[in-house]
N, C-alpha and C. Protein backbone atom coordinates (compact mmCIF):
# COMPACT_ATOMS: atom_id res chain seq x y z
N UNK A 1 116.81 87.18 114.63
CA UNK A 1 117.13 86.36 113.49
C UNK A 1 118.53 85.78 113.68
N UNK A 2 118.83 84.19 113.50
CA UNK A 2 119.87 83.74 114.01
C UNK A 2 120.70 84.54 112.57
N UNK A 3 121.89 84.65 113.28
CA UNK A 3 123.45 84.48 111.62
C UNK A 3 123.35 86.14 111.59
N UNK A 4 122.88 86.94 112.18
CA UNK A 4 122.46 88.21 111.93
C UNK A 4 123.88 89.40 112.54
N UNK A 5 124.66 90.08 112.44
CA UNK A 5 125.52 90.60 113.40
C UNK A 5 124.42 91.25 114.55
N UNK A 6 124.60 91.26 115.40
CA UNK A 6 123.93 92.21 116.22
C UNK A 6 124.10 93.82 116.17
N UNK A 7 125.47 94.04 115.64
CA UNK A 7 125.95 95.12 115.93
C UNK A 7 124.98 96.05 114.14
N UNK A 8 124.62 94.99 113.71
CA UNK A 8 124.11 95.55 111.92
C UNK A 8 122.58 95.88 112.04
N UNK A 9 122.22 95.18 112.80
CA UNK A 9 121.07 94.95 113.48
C UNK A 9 120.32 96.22 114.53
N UNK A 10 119.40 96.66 113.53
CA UNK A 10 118.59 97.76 114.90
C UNK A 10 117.10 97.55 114.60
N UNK A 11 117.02 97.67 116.24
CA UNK A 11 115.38 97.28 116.17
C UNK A 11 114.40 98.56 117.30
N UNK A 12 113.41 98.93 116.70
CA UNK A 12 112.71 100.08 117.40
C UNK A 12 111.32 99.46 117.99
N UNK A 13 110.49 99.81 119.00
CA UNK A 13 109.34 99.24 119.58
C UNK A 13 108.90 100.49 119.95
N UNK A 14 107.15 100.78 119.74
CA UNK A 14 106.38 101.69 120.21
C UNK A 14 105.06 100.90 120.40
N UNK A 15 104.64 101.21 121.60
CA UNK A 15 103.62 100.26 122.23
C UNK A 15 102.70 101.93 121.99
N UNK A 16 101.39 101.53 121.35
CA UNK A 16 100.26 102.97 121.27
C UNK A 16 99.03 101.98 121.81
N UNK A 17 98.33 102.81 122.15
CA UNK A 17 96.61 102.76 122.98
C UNK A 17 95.80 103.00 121.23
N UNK A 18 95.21 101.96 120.73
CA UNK A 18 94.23 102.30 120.13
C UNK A 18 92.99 103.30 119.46
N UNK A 19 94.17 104.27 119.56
CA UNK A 19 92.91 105.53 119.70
C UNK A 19 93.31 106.23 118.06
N UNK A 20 92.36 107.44 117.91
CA UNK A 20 92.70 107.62 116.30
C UNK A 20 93.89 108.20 116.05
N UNK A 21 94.71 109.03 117.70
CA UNK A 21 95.90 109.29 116.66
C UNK A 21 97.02 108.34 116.35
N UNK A 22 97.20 107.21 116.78
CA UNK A 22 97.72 106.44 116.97
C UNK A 22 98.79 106.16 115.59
N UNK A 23 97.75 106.47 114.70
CA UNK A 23 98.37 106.09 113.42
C UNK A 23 99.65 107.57 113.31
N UNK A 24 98.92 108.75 113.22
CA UNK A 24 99.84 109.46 113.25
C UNK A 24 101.07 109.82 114.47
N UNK A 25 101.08 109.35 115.14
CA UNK A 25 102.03 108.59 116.46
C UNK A 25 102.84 107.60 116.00
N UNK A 26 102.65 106.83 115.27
CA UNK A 26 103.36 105.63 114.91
C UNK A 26 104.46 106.07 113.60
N UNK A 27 103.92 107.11 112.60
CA UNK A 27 104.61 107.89 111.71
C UNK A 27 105.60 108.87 111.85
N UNK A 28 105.10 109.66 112.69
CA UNK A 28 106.44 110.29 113.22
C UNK A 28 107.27 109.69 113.80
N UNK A 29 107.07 108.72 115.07
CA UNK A 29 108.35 107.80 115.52
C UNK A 29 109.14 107.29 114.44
N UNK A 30 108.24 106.49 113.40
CA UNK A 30 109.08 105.96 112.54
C UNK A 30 110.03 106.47 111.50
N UNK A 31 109.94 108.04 111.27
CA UNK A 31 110.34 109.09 110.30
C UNK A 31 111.51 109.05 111.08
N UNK A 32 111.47 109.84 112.31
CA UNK A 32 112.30 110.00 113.28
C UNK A 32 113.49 108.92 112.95
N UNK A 33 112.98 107.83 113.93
CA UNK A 33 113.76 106.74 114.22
C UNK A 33 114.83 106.48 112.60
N UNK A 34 114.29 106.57 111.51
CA UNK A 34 114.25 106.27 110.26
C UNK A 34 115.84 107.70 109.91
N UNK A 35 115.72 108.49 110.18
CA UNK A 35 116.65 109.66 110.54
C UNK A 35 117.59 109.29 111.17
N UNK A 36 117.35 108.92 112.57
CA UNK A 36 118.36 108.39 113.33
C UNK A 36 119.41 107.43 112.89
N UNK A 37 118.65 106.86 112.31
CA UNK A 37 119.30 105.18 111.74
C UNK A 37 120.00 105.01 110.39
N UNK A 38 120.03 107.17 109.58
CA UNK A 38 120.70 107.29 108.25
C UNK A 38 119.76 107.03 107.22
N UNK A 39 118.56 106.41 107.59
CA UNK A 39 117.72 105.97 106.47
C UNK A 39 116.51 106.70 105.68
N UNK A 40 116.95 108.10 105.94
CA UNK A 40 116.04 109.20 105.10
C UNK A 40 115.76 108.69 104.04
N UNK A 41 116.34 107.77 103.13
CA UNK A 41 115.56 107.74 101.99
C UNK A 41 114.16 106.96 101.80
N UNK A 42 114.01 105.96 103.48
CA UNK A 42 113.09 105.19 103.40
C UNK A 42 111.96 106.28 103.52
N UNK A 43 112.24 106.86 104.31
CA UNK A 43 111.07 107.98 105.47
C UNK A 43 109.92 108.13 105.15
N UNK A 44 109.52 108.32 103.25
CA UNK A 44 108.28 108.82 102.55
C UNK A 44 107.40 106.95 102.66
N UNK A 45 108.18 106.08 102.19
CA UNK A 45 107.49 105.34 101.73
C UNK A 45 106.91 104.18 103.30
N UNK A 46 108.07 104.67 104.23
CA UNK A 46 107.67 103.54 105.73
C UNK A 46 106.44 104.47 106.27
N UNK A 47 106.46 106.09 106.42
CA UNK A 47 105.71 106.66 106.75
C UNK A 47 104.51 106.27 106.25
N UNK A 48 104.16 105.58 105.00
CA UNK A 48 102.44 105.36 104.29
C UNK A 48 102.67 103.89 105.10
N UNK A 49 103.44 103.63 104.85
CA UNK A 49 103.02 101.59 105.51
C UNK A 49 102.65 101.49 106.53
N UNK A 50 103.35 102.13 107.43
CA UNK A 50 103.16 102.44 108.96
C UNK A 50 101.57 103.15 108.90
N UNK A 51 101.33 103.83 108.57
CA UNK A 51 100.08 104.60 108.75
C UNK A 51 99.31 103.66 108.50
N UNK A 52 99.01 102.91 107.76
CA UNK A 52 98.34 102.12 107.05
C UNK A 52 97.96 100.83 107.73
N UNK A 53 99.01 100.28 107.99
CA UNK A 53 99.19 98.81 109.25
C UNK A 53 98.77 99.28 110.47
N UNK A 54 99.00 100.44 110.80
CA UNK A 54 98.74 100.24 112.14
C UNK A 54 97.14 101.30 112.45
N UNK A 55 96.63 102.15 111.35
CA UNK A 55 95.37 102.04 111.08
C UNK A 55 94.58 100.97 111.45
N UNK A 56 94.71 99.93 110.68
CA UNK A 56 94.48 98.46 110.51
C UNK A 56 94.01 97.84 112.09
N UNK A 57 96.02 97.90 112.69
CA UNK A 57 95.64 97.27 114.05
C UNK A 57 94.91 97.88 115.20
N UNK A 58 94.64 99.46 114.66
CA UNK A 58 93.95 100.32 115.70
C UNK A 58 92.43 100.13 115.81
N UNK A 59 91.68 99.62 114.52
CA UNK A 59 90.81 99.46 114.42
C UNK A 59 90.43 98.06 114.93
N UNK A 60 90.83 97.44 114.62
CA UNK A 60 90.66 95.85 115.61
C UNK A 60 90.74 95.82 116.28
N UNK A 61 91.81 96.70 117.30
CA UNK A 61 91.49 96.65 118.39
C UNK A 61 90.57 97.25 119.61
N UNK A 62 90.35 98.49 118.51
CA UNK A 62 89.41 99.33 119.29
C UNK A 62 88.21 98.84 119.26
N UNK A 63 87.77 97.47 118.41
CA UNK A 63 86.32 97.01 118.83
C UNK A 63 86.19 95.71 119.58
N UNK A 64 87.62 95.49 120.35
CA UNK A 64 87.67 94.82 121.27
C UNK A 64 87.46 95.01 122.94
N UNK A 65 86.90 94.38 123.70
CA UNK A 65 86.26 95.29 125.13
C UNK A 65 87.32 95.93 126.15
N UNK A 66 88.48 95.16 126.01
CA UNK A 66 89.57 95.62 127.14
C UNK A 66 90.02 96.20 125.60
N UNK A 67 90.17 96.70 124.67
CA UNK A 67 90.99 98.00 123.79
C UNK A 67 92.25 97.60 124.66
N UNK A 68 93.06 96.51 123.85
CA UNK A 68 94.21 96.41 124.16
C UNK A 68 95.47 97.03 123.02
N UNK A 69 96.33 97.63 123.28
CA UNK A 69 97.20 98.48 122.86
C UNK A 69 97.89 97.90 121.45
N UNK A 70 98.57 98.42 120.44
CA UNK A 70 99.00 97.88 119.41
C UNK A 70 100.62 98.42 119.46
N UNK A 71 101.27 97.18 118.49
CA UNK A 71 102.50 98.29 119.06
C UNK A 71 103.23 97.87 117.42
N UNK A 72 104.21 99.01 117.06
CA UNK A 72 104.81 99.16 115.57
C UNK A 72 106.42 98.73 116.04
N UNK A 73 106.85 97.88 115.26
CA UNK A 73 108.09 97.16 115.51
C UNK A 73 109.06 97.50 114.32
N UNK A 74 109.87 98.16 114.21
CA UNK A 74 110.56 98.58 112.78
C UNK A 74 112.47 97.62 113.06
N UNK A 75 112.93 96.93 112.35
CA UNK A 75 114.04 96.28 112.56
C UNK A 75 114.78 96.48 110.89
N UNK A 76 115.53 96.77 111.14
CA UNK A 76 117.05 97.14 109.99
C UNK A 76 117.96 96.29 110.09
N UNK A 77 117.86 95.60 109.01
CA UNK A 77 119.60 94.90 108.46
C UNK A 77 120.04 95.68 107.61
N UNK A 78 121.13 94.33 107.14
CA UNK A 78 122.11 95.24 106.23
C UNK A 78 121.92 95.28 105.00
N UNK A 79 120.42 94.71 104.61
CA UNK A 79 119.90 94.49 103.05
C UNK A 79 117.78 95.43 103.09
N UNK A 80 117.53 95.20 104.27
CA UNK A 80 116.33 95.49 104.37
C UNK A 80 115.85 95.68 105.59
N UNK A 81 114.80 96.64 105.71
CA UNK A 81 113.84 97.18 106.62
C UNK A 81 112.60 96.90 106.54
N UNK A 82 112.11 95.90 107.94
CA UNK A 82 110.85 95.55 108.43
C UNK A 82 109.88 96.72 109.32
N UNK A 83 108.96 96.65 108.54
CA UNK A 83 107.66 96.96 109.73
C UNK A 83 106.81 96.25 109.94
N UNK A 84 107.06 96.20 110.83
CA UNK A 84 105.68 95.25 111.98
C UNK A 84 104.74 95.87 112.68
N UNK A 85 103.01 95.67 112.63
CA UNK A 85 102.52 96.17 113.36
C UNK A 85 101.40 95.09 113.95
N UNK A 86 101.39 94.79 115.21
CA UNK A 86 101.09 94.05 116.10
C UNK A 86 99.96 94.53 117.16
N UNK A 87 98.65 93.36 116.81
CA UNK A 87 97.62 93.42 117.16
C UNK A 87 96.80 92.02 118.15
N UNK A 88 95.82 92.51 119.04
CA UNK A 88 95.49 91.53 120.05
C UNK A 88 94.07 91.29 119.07
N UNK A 89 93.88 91.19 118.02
CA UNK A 89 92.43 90.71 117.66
C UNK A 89 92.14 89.29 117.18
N UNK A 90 91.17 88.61 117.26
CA UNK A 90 91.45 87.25 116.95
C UNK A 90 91.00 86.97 115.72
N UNK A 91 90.64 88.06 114.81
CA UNK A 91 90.11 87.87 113.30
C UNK A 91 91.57 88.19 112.78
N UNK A 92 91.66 87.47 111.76
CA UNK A 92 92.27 88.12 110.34
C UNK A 92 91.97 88.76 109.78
N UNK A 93 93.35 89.44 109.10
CA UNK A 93 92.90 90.39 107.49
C UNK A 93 92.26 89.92 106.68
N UNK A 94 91.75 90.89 105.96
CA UNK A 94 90.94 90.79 104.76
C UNK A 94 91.11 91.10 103.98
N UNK A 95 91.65 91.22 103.12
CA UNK A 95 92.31 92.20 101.67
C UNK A 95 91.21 91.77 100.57
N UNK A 96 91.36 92.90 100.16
CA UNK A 96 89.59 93.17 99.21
C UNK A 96 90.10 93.95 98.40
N UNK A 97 89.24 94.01 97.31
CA UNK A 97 89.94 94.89 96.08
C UNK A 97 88.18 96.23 96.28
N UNK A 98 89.12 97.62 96.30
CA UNK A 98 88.20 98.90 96.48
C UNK A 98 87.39 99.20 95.47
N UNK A 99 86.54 99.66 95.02
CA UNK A 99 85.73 100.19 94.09
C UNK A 99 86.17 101.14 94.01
N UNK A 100 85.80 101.90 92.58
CA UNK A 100 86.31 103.66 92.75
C UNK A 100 85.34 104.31 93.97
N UNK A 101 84.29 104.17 94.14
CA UNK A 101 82.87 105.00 95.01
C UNK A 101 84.22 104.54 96.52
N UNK A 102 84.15 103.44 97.15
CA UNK A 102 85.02 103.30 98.37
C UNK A 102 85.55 104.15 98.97
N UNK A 103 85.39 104.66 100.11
CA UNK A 103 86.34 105.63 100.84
C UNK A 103 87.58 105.48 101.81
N UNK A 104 87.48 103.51 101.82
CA UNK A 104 88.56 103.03 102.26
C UNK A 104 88.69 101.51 101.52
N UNK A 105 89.35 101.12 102.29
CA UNK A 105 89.92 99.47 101.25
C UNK A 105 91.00 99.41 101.11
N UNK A 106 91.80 100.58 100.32
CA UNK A 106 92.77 100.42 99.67
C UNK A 106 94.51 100.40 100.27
N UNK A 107 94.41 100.48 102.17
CA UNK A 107 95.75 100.27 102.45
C UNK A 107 96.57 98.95 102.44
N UNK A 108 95.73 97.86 102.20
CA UNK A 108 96.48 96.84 101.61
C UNK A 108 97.16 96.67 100.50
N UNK A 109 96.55 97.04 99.50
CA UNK A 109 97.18 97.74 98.01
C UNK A 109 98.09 98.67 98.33
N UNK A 110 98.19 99.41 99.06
CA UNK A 110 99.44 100.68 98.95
C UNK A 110 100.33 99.72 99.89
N UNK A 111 100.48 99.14 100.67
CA UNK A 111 101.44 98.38 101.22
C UNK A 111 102.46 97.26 100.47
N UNK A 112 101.32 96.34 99.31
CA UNK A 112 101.58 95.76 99.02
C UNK A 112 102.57 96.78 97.70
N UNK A 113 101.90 97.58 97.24
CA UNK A 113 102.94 98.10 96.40
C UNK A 113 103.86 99.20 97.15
N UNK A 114 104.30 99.21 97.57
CA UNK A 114 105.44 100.24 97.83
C UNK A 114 106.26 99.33 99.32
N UNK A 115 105.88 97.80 98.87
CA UNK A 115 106.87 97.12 99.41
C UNK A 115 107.52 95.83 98.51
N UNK A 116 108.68 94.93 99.28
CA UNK A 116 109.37 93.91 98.48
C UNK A 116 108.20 92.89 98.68
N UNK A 117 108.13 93.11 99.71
CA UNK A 117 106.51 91.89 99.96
C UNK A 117 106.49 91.99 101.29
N UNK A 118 105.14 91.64 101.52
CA UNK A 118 104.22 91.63 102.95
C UNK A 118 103.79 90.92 103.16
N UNK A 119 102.97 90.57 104.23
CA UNK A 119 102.37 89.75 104.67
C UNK A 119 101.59 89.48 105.82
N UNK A 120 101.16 88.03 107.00
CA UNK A 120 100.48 88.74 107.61
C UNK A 120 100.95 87.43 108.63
N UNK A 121 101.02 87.04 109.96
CA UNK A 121 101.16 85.88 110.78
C UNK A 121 100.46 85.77 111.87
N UNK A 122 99.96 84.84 112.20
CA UNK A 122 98.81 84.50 113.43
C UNK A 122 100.20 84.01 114.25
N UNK A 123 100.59 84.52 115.53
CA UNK A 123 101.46 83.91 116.95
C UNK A 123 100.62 83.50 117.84
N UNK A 124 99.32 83.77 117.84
CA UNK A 124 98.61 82.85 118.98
C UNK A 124 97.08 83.48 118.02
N UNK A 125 96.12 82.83 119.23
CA UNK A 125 95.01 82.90 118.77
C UNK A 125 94.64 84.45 119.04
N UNK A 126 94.89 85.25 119.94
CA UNK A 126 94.53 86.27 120.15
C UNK A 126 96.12 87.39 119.85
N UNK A 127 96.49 87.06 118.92
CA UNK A 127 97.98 87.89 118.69
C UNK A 127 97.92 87.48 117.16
N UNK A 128 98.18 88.75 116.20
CA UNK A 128 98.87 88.70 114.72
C UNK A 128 99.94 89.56 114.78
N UNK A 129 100.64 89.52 113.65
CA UNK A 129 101.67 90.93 112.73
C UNK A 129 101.23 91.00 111.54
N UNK A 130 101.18 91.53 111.62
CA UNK A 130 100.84 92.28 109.11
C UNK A 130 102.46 93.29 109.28
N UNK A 131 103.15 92.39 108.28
CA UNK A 131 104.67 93.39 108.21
C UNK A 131 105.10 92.99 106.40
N UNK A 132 105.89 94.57 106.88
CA UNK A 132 106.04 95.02 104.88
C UNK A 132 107.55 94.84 105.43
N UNK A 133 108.20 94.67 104.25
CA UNK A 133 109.62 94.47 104.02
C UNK A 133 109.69 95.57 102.70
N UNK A 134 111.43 96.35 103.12
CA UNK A 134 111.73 97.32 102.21
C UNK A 134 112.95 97.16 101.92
N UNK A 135 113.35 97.42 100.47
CA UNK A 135 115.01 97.20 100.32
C UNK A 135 115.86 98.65 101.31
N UNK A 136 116.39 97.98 101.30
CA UNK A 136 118.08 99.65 101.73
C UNK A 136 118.67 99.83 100.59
């Protein structure tokens, strides 16, 4: 991000293989990292986003034939904390509202609430991000 200090600026990358633990792989790094970086107070609420997004990208990708890898991108300024989780599938999200009976649906809703706002970006035809933004 141009105008940004560099020195205010931290950014984390974990490249995971599609597989089911992936999600819980992506949560602990981020708790961790989230520790490292002074930011215990985020830890409860990045830990559900993260799980959640990259659920998301694990599943798209795992019904793709080369199962190409997803990777969780977490970056800190001096006002807010991004998560990014980054996928090779060439569909978009879907955000759907769950029924009570549903046994899934609902990690778009928990993202969207227990963030400032989210969202989702196509970078090529076979590349997205779905990333939540959090205050500090």
């Amino acid at each position: 991000m141009a105008g940004i200090d560099t020195a205010l600026r931290r950014t984390s990358v974990l490249e995971l293989a599609p597989l089911p633990g992936a999600a819980s792989c992506a949560r602990l790094h981020a708790v961790h990292v989230l520790h490292e970086w002074g930011l215990r107070a985020l830890a409860d609420d990045t830990a559900l986003i993260v799980s959640e997004l990259i659920t998301n990208a694990a599943e798209a990708s795992i019904m793709l034939p080369e199962r190409p890898p997803v990777t969780l991108r977490l970056l800190a300024g001096e006002t807010s904390l991004v998560i990014e989780a980054w996928d090779s599938s060439p569909l978009d999200i879907e955000p759907r509202q769950a029924s009570p009976e549903d046994e899934s649906g609902r990690g778009l809703a928990v993202v969207a609430g227990l963030s400032m706002r989210w969202g989702c970006q196509r970078t090529g035809y076979r590349q997205k991000v779905v990333w939540a933004e959090l205050a500090l």
